[in-house]
Protein backbone atom coordinates (compact mmCIF):
# COMPACT_ATOMS: atom_id res chain seq x y z
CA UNK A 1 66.13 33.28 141.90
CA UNK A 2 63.40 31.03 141.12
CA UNK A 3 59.87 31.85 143.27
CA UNK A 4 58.62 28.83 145.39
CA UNK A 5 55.03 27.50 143.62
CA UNK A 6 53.69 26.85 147.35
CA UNK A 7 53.56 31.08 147.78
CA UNK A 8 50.81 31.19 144.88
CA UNK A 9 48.75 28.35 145.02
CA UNK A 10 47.50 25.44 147.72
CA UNK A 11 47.89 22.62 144.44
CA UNK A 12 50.96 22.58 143.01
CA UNK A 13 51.42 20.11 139.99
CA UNK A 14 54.93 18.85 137.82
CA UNK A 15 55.01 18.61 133.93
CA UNK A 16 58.18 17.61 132.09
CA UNK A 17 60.24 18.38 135.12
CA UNK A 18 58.57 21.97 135.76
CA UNK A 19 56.88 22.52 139.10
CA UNK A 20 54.76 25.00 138.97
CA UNK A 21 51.41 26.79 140.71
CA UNK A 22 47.67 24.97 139.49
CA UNK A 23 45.58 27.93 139.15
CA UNK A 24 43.25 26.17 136.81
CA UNK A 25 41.95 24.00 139.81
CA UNK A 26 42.71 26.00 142.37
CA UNK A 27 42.19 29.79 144.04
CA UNK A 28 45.40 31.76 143.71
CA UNK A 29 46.80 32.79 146.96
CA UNK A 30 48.34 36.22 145.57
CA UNK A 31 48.70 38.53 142.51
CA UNK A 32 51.57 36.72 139.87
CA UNK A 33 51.85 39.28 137.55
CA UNK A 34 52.07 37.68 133.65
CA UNK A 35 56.10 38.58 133.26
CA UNK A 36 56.68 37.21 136.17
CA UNK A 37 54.65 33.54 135.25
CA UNK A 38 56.38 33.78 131.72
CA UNK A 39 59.84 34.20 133.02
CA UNK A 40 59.10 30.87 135.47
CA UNK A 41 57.74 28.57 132.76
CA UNK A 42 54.74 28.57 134.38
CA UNK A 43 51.37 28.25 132.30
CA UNK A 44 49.20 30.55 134.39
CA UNK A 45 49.22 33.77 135.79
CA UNK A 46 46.85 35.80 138.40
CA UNK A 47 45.88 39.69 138.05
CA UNK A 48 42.62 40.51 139.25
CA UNK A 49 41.21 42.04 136.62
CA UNK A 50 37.89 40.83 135.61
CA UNK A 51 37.20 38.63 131.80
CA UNK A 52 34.27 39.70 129.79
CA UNK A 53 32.33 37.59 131.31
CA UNK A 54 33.33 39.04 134.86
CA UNK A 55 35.47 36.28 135.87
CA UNK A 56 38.36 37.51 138.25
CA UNK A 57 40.34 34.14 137.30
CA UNK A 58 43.84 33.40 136.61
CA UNK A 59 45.02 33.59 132.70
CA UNK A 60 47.00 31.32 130.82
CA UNK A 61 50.06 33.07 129.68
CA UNK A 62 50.07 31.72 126.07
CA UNK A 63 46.75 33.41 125.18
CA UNK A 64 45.30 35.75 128.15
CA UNK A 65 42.50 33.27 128.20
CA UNK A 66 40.30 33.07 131.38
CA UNK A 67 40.80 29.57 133.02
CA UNK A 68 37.19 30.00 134.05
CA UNK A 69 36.00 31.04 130.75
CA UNK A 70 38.40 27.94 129.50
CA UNK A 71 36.23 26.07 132.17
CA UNK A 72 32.69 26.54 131.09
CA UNK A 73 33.89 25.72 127.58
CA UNK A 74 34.40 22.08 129.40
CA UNK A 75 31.72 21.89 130.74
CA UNK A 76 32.78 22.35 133.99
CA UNK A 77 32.08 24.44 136.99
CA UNK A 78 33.89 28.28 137.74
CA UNK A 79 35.99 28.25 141.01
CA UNK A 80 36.96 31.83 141.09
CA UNK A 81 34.36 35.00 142.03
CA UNK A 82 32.66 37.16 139.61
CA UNK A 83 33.06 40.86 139.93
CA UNK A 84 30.02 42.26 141.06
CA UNK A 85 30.68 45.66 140.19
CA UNK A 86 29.82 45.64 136.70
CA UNK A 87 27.33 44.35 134.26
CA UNK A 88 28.81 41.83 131.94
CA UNK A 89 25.77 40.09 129.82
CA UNK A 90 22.05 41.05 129.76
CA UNK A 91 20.56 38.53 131.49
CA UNK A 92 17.49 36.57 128.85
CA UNK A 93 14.35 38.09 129.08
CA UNK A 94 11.96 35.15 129.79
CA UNK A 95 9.21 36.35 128.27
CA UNK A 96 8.24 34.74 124.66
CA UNK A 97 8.48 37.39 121.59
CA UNK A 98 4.68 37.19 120.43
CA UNK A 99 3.80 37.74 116.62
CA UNK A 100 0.83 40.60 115.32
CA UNK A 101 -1.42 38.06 115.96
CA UNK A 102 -0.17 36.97 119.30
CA UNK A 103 1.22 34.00 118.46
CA UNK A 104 4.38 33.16 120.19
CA UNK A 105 7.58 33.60 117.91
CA UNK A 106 9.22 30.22 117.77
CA UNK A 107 13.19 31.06 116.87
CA UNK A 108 14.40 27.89 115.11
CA UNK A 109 17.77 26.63 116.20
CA UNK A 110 21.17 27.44 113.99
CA UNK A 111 21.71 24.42 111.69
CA UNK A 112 24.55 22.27 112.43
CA UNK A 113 27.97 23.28 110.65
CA UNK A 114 28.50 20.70 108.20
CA UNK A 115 31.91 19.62 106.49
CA UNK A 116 32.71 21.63 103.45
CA UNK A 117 32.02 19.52 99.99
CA UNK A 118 35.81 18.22 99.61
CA UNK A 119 35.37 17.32 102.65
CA UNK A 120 32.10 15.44 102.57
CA UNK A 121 33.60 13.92 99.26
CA UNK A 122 36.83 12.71 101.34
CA UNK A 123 34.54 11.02 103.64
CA UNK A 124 32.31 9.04 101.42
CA UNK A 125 35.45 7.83 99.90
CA UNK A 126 36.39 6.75 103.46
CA UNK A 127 33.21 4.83 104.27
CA UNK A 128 33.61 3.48 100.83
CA UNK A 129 37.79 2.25 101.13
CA UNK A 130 37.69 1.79 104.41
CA UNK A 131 41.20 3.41 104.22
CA UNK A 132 42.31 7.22 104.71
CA UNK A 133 45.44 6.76 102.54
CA UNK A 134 43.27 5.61 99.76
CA UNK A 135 40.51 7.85 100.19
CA UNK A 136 42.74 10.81 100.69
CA UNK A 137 44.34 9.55 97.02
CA UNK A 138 41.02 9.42 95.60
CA UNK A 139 40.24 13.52 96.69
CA UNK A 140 42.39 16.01 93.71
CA UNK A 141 45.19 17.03 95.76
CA UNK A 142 44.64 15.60 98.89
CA UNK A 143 46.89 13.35 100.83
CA UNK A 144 47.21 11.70 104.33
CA UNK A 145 48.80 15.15 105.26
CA UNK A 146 46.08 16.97 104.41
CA UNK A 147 43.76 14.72 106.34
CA UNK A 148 46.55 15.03 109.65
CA UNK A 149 46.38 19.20 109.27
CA UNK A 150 42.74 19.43 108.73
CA UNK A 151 42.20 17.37 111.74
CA UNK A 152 44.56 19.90 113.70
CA UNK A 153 42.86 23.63 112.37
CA UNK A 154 39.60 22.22 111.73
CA UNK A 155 37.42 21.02 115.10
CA UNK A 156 34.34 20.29 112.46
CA UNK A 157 36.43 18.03 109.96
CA UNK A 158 38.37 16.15 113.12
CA UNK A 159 34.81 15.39 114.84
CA UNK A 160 32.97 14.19 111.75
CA UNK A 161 35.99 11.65 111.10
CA UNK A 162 36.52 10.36 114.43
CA UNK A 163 32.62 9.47 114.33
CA UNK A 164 33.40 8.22 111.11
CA UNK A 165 36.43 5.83 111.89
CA UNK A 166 34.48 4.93 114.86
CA UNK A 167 31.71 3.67 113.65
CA UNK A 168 33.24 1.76 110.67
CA UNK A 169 36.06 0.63 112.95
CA UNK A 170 38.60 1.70 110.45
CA UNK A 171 41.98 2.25 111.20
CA UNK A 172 43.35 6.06 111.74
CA UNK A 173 47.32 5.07 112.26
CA UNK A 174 49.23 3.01 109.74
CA UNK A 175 51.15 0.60 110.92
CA UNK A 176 55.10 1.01 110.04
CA UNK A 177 56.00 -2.39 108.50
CA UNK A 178 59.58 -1.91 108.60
CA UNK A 179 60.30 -0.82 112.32
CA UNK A 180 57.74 -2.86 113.92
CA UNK A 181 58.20 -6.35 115.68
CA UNK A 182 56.72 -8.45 118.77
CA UNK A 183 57.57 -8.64 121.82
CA UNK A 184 56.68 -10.17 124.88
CA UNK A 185 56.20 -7.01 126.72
CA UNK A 186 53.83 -5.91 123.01
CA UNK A 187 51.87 -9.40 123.46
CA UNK A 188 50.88 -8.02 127.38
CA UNK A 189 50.53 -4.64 126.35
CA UNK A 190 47.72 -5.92 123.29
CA UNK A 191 46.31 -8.51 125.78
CA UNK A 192 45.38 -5.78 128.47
CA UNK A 193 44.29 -2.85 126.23
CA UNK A 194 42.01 -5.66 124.15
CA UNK A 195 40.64 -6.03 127.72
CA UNK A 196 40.13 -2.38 128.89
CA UNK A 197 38.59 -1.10 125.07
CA UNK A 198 37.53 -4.80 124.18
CA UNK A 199 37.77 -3.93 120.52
CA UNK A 200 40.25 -5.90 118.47
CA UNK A 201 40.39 -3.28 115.67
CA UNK A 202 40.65 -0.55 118.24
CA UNK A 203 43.78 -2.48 119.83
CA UNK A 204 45.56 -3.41 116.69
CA UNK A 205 44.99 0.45 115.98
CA UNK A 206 46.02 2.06 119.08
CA UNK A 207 49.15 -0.43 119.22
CA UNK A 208 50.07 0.45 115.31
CA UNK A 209 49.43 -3.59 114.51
CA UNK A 210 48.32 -4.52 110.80
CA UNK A 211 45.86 -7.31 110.44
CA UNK A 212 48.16 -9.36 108.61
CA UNK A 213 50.64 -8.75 111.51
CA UNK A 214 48.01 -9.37 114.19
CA UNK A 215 47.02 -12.89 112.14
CA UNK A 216 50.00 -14.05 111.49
CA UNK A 217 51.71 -13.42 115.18
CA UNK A 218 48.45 -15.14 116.41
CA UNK A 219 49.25 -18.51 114.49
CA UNK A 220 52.79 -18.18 114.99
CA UNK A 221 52.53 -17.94 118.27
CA UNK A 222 51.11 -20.16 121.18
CA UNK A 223 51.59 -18.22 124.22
CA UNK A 224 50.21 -15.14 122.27
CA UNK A 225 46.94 -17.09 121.29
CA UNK A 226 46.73 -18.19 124.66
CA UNK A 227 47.10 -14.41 126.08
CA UNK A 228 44.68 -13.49 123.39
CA UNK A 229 42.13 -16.46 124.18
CA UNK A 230 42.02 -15.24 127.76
CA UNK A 231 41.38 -11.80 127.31
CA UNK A 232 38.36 -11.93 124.83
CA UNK A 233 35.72 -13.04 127.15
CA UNK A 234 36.97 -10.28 129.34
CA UNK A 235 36.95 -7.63 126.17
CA UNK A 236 33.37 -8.61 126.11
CA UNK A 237 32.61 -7.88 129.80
CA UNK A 238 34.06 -4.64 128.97
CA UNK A 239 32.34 -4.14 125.85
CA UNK A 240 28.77 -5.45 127.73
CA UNK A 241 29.35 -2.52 130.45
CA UNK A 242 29.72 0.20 127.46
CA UNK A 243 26.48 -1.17 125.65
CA UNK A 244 24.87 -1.21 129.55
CA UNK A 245 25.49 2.71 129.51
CA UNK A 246 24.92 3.69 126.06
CA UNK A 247 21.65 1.65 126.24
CA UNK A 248 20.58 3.80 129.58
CA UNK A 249 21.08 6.99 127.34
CA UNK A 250 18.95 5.43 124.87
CA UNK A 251 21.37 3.63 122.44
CA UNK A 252 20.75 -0.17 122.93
CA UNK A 253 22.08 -0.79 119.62
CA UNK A 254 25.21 -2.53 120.91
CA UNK A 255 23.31 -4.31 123.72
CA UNK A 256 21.25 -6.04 121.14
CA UNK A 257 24.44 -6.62 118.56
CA UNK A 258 25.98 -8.24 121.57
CA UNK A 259 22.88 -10.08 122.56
CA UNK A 260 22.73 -11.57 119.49
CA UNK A 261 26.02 -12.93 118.84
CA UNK A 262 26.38 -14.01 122.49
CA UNK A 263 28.15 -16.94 122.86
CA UNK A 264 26.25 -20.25 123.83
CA UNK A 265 25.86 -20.68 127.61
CA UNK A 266 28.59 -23.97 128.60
CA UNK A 267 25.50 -25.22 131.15
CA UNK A 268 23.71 -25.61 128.29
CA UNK A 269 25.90 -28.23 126.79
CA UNK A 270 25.48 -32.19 126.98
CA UNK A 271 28.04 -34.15 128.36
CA UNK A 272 29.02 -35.72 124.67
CA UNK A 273 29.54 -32.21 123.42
CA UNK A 274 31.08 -31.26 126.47
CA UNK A 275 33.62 -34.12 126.25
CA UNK A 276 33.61 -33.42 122.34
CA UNK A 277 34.86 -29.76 122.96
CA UNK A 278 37.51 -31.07 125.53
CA UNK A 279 38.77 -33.31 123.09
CA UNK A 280 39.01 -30.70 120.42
CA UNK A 281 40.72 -28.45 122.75
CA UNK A 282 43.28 -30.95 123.57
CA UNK A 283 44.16 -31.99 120.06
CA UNK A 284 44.93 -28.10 119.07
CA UNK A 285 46.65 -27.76 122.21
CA UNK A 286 49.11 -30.63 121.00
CA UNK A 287 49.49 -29.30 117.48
CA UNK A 288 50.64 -26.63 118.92
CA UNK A 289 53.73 -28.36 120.87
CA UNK A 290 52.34 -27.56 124.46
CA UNK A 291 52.53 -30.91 125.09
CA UNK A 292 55.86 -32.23 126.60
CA UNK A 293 56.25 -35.89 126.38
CA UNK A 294 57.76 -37.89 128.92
CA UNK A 295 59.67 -41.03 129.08
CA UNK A 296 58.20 -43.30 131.54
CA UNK A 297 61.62 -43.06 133.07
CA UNK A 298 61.14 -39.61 133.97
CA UNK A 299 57.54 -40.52 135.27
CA UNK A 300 59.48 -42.56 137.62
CA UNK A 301 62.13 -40.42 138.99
C-alpha cells in the first residue's frame, strides 16, 4: 500500500509522475526510514541521526548524502537543527600564527586546479578552430566523445570550457543537418529566446540552428526576417540589463562594447534621411512580395 507524502512532509512536489515528500526544502514531519523511501521511489529519506558536520537532516537515498550538507555546497542556507550534543569541527582559532621573530605567518592560498596538459592543449585548439569537433580531431585520440565524458566526470575540464565557449561564442551542439527543418512554431521559439538571452549565436546554439541554416531561412523567408527584425532591439534591452549588472560587479566590459556599437539615436536624423530610410524600407519591403497590388476595381468595391 503506497504511504500518503502529506504524513512526512508540509511540501510535497511531482517529478515524472511520482509524488513524493520535499525534504530538501522542507522539515520532515516524522522518521521515514531509508527502505521504506527506496521502496516508494522517493529521493529522500529522514533518520535522525546526525552528518559529520552535525546536521540532523534528511538523506538522499542514492548516496546517504546530507541535504543540508548538499545545501551549503549551494550556497544556500541549512533548514534542519544541528545536534548539540557533540563536537563536530574545531571551531578557527582567531588568533594569527606569529613567526620567531613575531611576524605574523601569512598562509598563502591553494593555487587554482588547472586543466591537465591534453587538456589545456584541447583548448587552445578550441580558441584557435573555433570548433570542438575540429579541435577534438586535432588532440591524439581525442574525439567529440571524449570532450562529452570529460565534461560529465570532470567539474574542472566542464568549467574551463563553458568559460571558454562563452566567451568566444562558439557553438557547443552541432546542428543535425539531416533531421532538422523550420517551422513556424521554430521561427517563434528563435524569436523569443533571441529576446530573453539576446545573443544570436547563443540562440542558433541552444535551438541546434547552423549559420548557414539561420542565413539562409532569414533570406528565404519574410515573415521570419520580420520576427527576427522585431526582436533584436529587444535582444539588446536584454543584453543592456546583463552589461547593467555585470558592470555593478565591476565588469563594464560589455557596457562599453555595447556603448560603442549603439545604434544611432532616430531623433537625431534629418527629415531627408528620415524620408531616405522610409523609402529604403519600402523598396525591400516590396522585393520581398509584401506588397499586394490592387486593381482599382477592388479599391472601389
Amino acid at each position: 500500500m503506497a504511504l500518503d507524502p502529506n504524513e512526512f512532509s508540509a511540501v510535497i512536489k511531482v517529478r515524472k509522475g511520482k509524488t513524493y515528500p520535499d525534504l530538501i526544502n522542507s522539515l520532515a514531519l516524522r522518521n521515514l526510514p531509508k527502505e521504506t523511501a527506496e521502496a516508494e521511489g522517493w529521493p529522500t529519506f529522514y533518520m535522525p541521526e546526525p552528518c559529520a558536520n552535525g546536521h540532523t537532516a534528511a538523506r538522499f537515498v542514492k548516496n546517504s548524502l546530507c541535504v543540508d550538507c548538499w545545501r551549503v555546497r549551494q550556497g544556500r542556507e541549512t533548514i534542519y537543527p544541528t545536534a548539540k550534543n557533540r563536537t563536530y569541527y574545531k571551531q578557527r582559532d582567531a588568533t594569527p600564527t606569529l613567526a620567531a621573530n613575531g611576524a605574523p605567518v601569512v598562509i598563502a592560498p591553494p593555487a587554482p586546479v588547472e586543466p591537465k596538459p591534453v587538456e589545456q592543449r584541447f583548448f587552445a585548439e578550441l580558441a584557435t578552430l573555433r570548433d570542438i569537433d575540429k579541435a577534438a580531431s586535432a588532440v591524439p585520440g581525442w574525439t567529440r566523445g571524449t570532450v562529452e565524458s570529460r565534461c560529465s566526470s570532470n567539474p574542472i575540464f566542464k568549467a574551463a570550457l563553458q568559460d571558454l565557449t562563452d566567451r568566444l561564442g562558439i557553438a557547443t551542439r552541432a546542428p543535425d543537418a539531416e533531421t532538422f527543418k523550420w517551422s513556424p512554431e521554430l521561427e517563434k521559439n528563435f524569436a523569443m529566446r533571441l529576446v530573453d538571452c539576446g545573443l544570436l549565436e547563443q540562440t542558433r546554439t541552444e535551438l541546434g540552428v547552423s549559420a548557414s541554416s539561420y542565413h539562409t531561412h532569414l533570406e528565404r523567408s519574410p515573415a521570419f526576417a520580420a520576427l527576427v527584425a522585431a526582436a533584436e532591439p529587444l535582444a539588446r534591452l536584454t543584453l543592456r540589463d546583463r552589461a547593467t549588472k555585470e558592470a555593478a560587479a565591476g565588469n563594464d566590459r560589455l557596457l562599453k562594447i555595447l556603448e560603442v556599437d549603439a545604434p544611432e539615436a532616430i531623433s537625431t536624423w534629418s527629415v531627408e534621411r528620415c524620408n531616405a530610410e522610409i523609402t529604403k524600407l519600402l523598396q525591400r519591403f516590396d522585393a520581398q512580395g509584401l506588397f499586394v497590388e490592387q486593381s482599382n476595381a477592388d479599391l472601389v468595391s
